[in-house]
Protein backbone atom coordinates (compact mmCIF):
# COMPACT_ATOMS: atom_id res chain seq x y z
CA UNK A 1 102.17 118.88 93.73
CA UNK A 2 101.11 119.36 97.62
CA UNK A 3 101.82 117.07 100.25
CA UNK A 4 99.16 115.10 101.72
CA UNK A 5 96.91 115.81 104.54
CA UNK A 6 97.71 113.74 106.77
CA UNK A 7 101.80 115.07 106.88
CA UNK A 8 100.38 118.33 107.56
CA UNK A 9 102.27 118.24 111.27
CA UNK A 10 105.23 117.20 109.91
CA UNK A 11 105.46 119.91 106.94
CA UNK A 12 104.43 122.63 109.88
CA UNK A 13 107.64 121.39 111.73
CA UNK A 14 109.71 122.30 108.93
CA UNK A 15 108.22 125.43 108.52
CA UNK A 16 109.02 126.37 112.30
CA UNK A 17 112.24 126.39 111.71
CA UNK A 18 112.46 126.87 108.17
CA UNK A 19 115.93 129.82 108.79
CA UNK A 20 117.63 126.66 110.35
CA UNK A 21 116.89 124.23 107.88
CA UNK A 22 119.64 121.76 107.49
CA UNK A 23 121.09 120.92 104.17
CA UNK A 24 120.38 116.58 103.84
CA UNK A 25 116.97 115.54 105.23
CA UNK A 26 116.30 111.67 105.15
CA UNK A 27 112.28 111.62 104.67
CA UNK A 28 111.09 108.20 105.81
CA UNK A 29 108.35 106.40 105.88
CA UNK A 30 106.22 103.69 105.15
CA UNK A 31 105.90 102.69 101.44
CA UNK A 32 102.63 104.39 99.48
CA UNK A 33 102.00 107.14 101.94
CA UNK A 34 102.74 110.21 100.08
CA UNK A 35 106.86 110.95 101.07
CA UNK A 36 107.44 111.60 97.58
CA UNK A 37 104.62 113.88 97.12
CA UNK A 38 106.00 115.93 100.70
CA UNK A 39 109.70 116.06 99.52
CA UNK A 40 108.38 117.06 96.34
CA UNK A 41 106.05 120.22 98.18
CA UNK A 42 109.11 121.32 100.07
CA UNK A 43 111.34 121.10 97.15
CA UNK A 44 108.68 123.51 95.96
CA UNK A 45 108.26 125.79 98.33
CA UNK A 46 112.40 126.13 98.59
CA UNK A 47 112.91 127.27 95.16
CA UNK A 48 108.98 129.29 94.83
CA UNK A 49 110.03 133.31 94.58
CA UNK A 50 106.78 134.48 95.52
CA UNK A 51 105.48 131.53 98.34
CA UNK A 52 102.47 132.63 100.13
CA UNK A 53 103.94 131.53 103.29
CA UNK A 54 107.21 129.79 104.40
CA UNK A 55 108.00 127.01 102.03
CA UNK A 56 104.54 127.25 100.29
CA UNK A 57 104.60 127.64 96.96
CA UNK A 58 102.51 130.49 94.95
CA UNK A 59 101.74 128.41 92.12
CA UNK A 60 102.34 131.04 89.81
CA UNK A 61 105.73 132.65 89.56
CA UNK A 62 108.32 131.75 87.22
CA UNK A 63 109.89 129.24 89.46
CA UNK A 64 106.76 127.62 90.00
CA UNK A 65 105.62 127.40 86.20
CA UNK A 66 109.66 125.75 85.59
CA UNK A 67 108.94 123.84 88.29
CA UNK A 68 105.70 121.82 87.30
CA UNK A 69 107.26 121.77 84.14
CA UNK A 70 110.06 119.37 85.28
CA UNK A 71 112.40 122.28 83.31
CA UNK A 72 113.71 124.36 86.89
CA UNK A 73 117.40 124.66 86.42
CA UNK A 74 118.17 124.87 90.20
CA UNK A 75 116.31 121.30 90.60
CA UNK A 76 117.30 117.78 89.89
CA UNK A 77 115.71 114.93 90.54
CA UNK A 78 117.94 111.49 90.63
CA UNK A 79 116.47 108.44 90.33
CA UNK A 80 116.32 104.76 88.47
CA UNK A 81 116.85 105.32 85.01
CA UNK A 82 113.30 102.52 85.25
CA UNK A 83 111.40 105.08 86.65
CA UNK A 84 112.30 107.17 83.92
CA UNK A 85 110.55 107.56 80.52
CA UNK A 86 112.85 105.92 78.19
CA UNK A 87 111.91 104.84 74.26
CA UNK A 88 113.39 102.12 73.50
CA UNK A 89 113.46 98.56 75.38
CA UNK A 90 116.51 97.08 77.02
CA UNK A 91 118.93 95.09 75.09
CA UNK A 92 120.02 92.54 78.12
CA UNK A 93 118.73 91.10 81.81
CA UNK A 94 121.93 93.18 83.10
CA UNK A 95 121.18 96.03 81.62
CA UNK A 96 117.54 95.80 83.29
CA UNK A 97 119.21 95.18 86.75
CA UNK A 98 121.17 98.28 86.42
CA UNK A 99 117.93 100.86 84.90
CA UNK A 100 116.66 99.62 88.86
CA UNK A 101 119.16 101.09 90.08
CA UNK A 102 120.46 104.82 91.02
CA UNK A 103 124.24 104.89 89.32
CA UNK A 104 127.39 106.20 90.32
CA UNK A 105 127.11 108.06 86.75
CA UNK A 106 123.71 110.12 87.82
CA UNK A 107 125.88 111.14 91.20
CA UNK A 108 129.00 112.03 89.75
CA UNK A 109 126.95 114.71 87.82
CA UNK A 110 125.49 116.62 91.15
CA UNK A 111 129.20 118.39 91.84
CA UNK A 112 128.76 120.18 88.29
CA UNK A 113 125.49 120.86 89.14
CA UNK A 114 125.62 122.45 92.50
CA UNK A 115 129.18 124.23 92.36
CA UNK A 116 128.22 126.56 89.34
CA UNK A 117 126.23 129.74 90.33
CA UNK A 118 122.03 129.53 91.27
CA UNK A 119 120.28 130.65 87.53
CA UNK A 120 117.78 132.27 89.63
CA UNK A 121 119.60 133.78 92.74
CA UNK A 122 117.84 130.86 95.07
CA UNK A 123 118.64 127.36 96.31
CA UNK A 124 119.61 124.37 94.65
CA UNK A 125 118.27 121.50 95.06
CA UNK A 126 118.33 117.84 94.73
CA UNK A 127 115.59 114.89 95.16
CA UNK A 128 117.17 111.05 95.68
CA UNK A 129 113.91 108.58 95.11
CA UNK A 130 114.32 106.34 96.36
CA UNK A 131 117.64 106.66 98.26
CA UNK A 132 118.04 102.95 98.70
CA UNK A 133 118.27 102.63 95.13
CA UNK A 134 121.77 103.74 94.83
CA UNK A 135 124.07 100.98 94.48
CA UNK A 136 127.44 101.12 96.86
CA UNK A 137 129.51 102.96 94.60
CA UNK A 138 126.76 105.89 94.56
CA UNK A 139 126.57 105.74 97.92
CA UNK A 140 130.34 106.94 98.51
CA UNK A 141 130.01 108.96 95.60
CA UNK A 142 127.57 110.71 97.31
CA UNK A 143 129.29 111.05 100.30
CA UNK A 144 131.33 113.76 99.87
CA UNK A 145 128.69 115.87 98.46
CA UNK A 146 127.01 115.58 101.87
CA UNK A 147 129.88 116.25 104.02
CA UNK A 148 130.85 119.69 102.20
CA UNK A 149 127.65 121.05 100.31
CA UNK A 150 128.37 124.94 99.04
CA UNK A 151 126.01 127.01 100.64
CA UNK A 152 121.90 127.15 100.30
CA UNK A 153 122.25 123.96 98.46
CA UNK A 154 119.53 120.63 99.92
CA UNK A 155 119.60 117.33 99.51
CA UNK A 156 116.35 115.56 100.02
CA UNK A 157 117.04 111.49 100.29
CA UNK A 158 113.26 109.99 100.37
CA UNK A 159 113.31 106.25 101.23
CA UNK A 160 111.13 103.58 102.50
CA UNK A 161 113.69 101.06 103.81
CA UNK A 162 115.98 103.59 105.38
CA UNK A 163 118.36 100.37 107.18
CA UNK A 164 119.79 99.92 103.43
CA UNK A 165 121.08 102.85 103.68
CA UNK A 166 124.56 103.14 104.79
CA UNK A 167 125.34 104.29 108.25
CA UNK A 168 127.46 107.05 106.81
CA UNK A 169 124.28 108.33 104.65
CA UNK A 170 121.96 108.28 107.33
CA UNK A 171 124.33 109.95 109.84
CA UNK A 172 124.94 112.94 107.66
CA UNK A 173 121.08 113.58 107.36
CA UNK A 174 118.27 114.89 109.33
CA UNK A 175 115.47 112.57 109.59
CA UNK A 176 112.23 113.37 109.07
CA UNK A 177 109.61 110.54 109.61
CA UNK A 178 106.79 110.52 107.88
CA UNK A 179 103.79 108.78 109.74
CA UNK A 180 100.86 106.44 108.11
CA UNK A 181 97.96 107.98 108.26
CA UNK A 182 94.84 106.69 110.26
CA UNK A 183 92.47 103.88 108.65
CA UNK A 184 89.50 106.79 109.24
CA UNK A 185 92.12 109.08 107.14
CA UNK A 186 92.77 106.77 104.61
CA UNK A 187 89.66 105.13 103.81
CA UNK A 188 87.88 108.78 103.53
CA UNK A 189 90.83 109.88 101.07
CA UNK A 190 90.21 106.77 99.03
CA UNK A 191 86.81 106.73 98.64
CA UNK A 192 87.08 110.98 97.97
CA UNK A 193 89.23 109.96 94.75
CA UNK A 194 86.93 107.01 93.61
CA UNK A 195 88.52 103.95 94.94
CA UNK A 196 86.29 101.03 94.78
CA UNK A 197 86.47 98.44 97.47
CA UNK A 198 88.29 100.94 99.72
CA UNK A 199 88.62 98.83 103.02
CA UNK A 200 89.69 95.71 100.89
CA UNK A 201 91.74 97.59 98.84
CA UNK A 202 93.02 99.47 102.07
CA UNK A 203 93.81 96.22 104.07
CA UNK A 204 95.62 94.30 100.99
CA UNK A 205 97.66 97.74 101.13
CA UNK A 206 98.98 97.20 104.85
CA UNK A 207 96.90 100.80 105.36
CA UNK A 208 98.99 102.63 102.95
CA UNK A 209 96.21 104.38 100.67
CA UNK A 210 98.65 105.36 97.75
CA UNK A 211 99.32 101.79 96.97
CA UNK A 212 95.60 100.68 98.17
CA UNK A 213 94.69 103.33 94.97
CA UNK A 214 96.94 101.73 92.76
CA UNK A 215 95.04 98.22 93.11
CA UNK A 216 92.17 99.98 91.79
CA UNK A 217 91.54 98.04 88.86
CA UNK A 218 89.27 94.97 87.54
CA UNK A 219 92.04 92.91 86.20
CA UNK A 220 94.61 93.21 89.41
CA UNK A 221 91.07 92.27 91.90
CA UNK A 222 90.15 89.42 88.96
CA UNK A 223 93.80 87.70 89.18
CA UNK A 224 94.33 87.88 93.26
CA UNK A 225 90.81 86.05 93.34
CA UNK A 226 91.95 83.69 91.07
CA UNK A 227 95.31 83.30 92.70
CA UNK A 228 93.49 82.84 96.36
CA UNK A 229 90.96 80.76 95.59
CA UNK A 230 93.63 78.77 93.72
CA UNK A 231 95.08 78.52 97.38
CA UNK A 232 92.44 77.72 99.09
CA UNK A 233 91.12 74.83 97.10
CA UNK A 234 91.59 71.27 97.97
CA UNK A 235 93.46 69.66 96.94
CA UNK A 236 95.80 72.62 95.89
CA UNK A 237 97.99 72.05 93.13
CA UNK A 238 101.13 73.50 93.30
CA UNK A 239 102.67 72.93 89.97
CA UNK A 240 99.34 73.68 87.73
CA UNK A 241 99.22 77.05 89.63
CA UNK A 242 102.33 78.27 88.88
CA UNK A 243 102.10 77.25 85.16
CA UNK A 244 99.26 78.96 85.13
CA UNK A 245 100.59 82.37 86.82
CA UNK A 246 103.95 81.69 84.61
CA UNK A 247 103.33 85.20 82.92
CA UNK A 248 102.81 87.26 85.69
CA UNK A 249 104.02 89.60 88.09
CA UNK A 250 106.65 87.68 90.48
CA UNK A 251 106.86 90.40 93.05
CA UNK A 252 103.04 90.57 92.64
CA UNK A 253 102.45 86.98 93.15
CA UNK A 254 104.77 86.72 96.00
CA UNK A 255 103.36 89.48 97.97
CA UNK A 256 99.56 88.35 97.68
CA UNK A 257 101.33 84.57 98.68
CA UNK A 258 102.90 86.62 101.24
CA UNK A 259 100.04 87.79 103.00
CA UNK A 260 97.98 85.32 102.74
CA UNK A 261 99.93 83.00 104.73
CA UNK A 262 100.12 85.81 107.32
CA UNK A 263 96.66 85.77 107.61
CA UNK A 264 96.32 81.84 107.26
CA UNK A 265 98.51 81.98 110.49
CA UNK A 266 96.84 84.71 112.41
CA UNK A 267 93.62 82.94 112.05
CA UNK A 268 95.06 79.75 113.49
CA UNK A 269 95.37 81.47 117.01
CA UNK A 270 92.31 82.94 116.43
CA UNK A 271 92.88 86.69 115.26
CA UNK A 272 90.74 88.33 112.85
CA UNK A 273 92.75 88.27 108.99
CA UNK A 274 94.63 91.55 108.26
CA UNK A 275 95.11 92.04 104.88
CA UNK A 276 92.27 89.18 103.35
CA UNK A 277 88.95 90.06 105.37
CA UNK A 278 86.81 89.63 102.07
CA UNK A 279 88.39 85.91 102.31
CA UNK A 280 87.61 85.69 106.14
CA UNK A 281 85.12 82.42 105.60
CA UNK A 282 87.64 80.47 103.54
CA UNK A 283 90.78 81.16 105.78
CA UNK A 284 88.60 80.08 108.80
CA UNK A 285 87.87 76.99 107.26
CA UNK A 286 91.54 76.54 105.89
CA UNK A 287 92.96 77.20 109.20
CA UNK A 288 91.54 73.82 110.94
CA UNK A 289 94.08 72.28 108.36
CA UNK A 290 97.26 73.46 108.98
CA UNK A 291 99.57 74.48 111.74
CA UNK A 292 99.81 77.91 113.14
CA UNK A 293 103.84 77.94 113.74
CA UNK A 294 104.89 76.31 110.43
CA UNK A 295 102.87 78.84 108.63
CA UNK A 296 104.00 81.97 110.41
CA UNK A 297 107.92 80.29 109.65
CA UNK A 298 106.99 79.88 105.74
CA UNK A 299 105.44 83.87 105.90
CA UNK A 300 109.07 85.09 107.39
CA UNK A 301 110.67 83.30 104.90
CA UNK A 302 108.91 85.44 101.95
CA UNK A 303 109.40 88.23 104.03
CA UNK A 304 113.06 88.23 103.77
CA UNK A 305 112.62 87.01 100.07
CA UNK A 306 111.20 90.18 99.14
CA UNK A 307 115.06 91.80 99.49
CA UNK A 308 115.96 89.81 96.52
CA UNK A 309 112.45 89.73 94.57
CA UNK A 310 113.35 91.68 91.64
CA UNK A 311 116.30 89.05 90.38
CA UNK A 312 114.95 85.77 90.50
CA UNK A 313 117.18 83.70 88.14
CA UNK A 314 114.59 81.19 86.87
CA UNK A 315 110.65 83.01 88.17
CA UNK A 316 109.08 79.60 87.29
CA UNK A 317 110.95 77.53 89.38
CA UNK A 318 110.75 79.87 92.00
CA UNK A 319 106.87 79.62 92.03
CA UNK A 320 106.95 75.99 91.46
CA UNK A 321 109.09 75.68 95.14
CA UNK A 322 106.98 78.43 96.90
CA UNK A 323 104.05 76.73 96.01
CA UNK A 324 105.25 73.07 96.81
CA UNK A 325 106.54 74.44 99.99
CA UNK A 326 102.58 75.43 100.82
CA UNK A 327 101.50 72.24 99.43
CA UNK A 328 102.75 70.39 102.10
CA UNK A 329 101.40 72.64 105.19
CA UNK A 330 98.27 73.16 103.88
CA UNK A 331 97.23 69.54 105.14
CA UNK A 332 95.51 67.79 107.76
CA UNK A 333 96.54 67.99 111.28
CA UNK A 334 97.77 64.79 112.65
C-alpha cells in the first residue's frame, strides 16, 4: 500500500532525514485522509531490502512479498481486536466494549517481540491504529517501551484525536501532521475511483475523501434522505422518527443529526450550508423557524456526545431525547 498523493510533502520530509529518523512518530491527522495508508508506506519502505529509493519500497523482494502478506516477522500491527477478523460473535455488551479497545494484553506482548534478534537483519517495527484506542492501562504499559526501545526498533502511533492521548505518549513521540487535502484534490481523487455524488459525498465527509468514498452506496444516501427529510417536515415527530430509525446506526444517526443542525444554524446568520448543500432549499426555508443561538448550543452538545457515542446504555431513549430536544427549537419564532 502507498501513501496518498496529497502527503507526498510530508513523506519527502521523512525521507530527508531518513539516517536521523527517530524511533516513536505520532502521525496525526484528520479522520479519513489516508494516515493509515502513510504509516503503513513507511512501515514499508523501513523493512523493504531492495527500496528503490529511501524508504520506498521495491515491491518485490522477500520483505515486500511477507509484507503484503500481513506474514513479515519484524512487523506488528496492534490494534482493536473489532477491527480484527474474528469468527465467532461476542458473548456479552462488555466483552464488545473491550474488542473497541487496544488492551494492555496486545502491549504486554511488544517487549517479546522487539528484544529477540531481527529474522531478517533489519528493523522492527510496530503500527498502533488507532493510538487513542488503548485504554489507560496500555497506555503505561506502553510507556516504557517508548522510553528505552533496543536499537533500529519504530513505533508508529497513528491517531486522529491525538488530545486523548496522554501527555506522557505524546511527549515521547515525534509528530508528524498529516494535512487534509484540498477540495480540488479530493473531489478529482473521488471521482478518479468512481464515487458518485462526489461534492455531496465530499461535504457530508467534512472534506475528508476516504470517508466521503465510504458513503458511496444507495442504501447509506436512501436512509440520510429519509432521516433529513424526516427533519425537515412539519410538524416533525420526534418519537415516530426514532421508532422508526430504532435499528440503525447510533453513531450514524447522530452524526447526520449532528450536522444538520450545524448547518440549520449557519444558515440562520446567513452562511451558505457546509455539509447539506443538496438540502440548501429546505434548510433556507427551515431556518425562518428557529433560532440561530439555540441551535448552534444543541450542535455543541452532540459534538461532545460523540466522545461517548459508542456506549449508549439504552440507543432508543437516547434518540427519543435528541429528537425531542429538536422538536422544541424547530418552531416558530416568537
Amino acid at each position: 500500500m502507498s501513501f496518498y498523493s496529497w502527503h507526498k510533502p510530508a513523506f519527502d520530509e521523512l525521507v530527508r532525514r531518513a539516517d536521523r529518523l527517530p524511533h516513536a512518530l505520532l502521525i496525526r491527522g484528520a479522520s479519513g485522509i489516508g494516515k493509515r495508508a502513510f504509516a503503513t508506506a513507511l512501515a514499508r519502505g523501513l523493512l523493504c531490502e531492495k527500496p528503490l529509493s529511501t524508504l520506498v519500497a521495491c515491491g518485490h523482494c522477500v520483505a515486500c512479498h511477507w509484507f503484503d502478506e500481513g506474514s513479515h516477522p519484524d512487523f506488528r500491527l496492534l490494534q482493536p481486536e473489532a477491527d480484527q477478523e474474528v469468527g465467532e460473535e461476542e458473548s456479552s455488551e462488555t466483552d464488545k466494549k473491550k474488542k473497541k479497545d487496544i488492551s494492555v494484553a496486545q502491549i504486554r506482548q511488544l517487549p517479546h517481540f522487539i528484544n529477540i534478534s531481527s529474522h531478517r537483519s533489519g528493523p522492527k517495527i510496530i503500527i498502533i491504529q488507532p493510538a487513542e484506542a488503548m485504554n489507560v492501562n496500555a497506555a503505561n504499559a506502553l510507556l516504557k517501551n517508548l522510553e528505552e526501545p533496543p536499537e533500529n526498533t519504530f513505533f508508529l502511533l497513528v491517531t486522529h484525536r491525538p488530545q486523548m492521548l496522554a501527555a506522557t505518549i505524546r511527549s515521547r513521540c515525534q509528530q508528524i501532521p498529516l494535512p487534509m487535502p484540498t477540495k480540488e484534490e479530493s473531489l478529482s481523487w473521488l471521482e478518479g475511483v468512481g464515487v458518485k455524488n462526489v461534492a455531496v459525498a465530499l461535504a457530508q465527509a467534512g472534506g475528508a475523501p476516504l470517508l466521503a468514498q465510504e458513503m458511496d452506496n444507495e442504501a447509506h444516501w436512501a436512509l440520510r434522505a429519509q432521516f433529513l427529510q424526516a427533519l425537515s417536515a412539519s410538524p416533525f415527530d420526534p418519537l415516530g422518527l426514532a421508532e422508526k430509525m430504532a435499528n440503525e446506526s447510533i453513531a450514524q444517526l447522530v452524526g447526520w443529526l449532528q450536522r444538520w443542525t450545524y448547518d440549520v444554524s449557519q444558515v440562520c446568520f446567513s452562511i451558505e450550508p457546509r455539509y447539506n448543500p443538496d438540502f440548501k432549499e429546505i434548510l433556507n426555508k427551515l431556518s425562518t423557524s428557529v433560532r440561530g443561538l439555540e441551535m448552534l448550543r444543541f450542535h455543541r452538545e452532540l459534538v461532545r456526545f460523540q466522545r461517548v457515542i459508542n456506549h449508549p446504555l439504552n440507543p432508543r431513549l437516547l434518540l427519543e431525547s435528541f429528537f425531542l430536544r429538536y422538536a422544541q427549537l424547530v418552531r416558530k419564532k416568537n
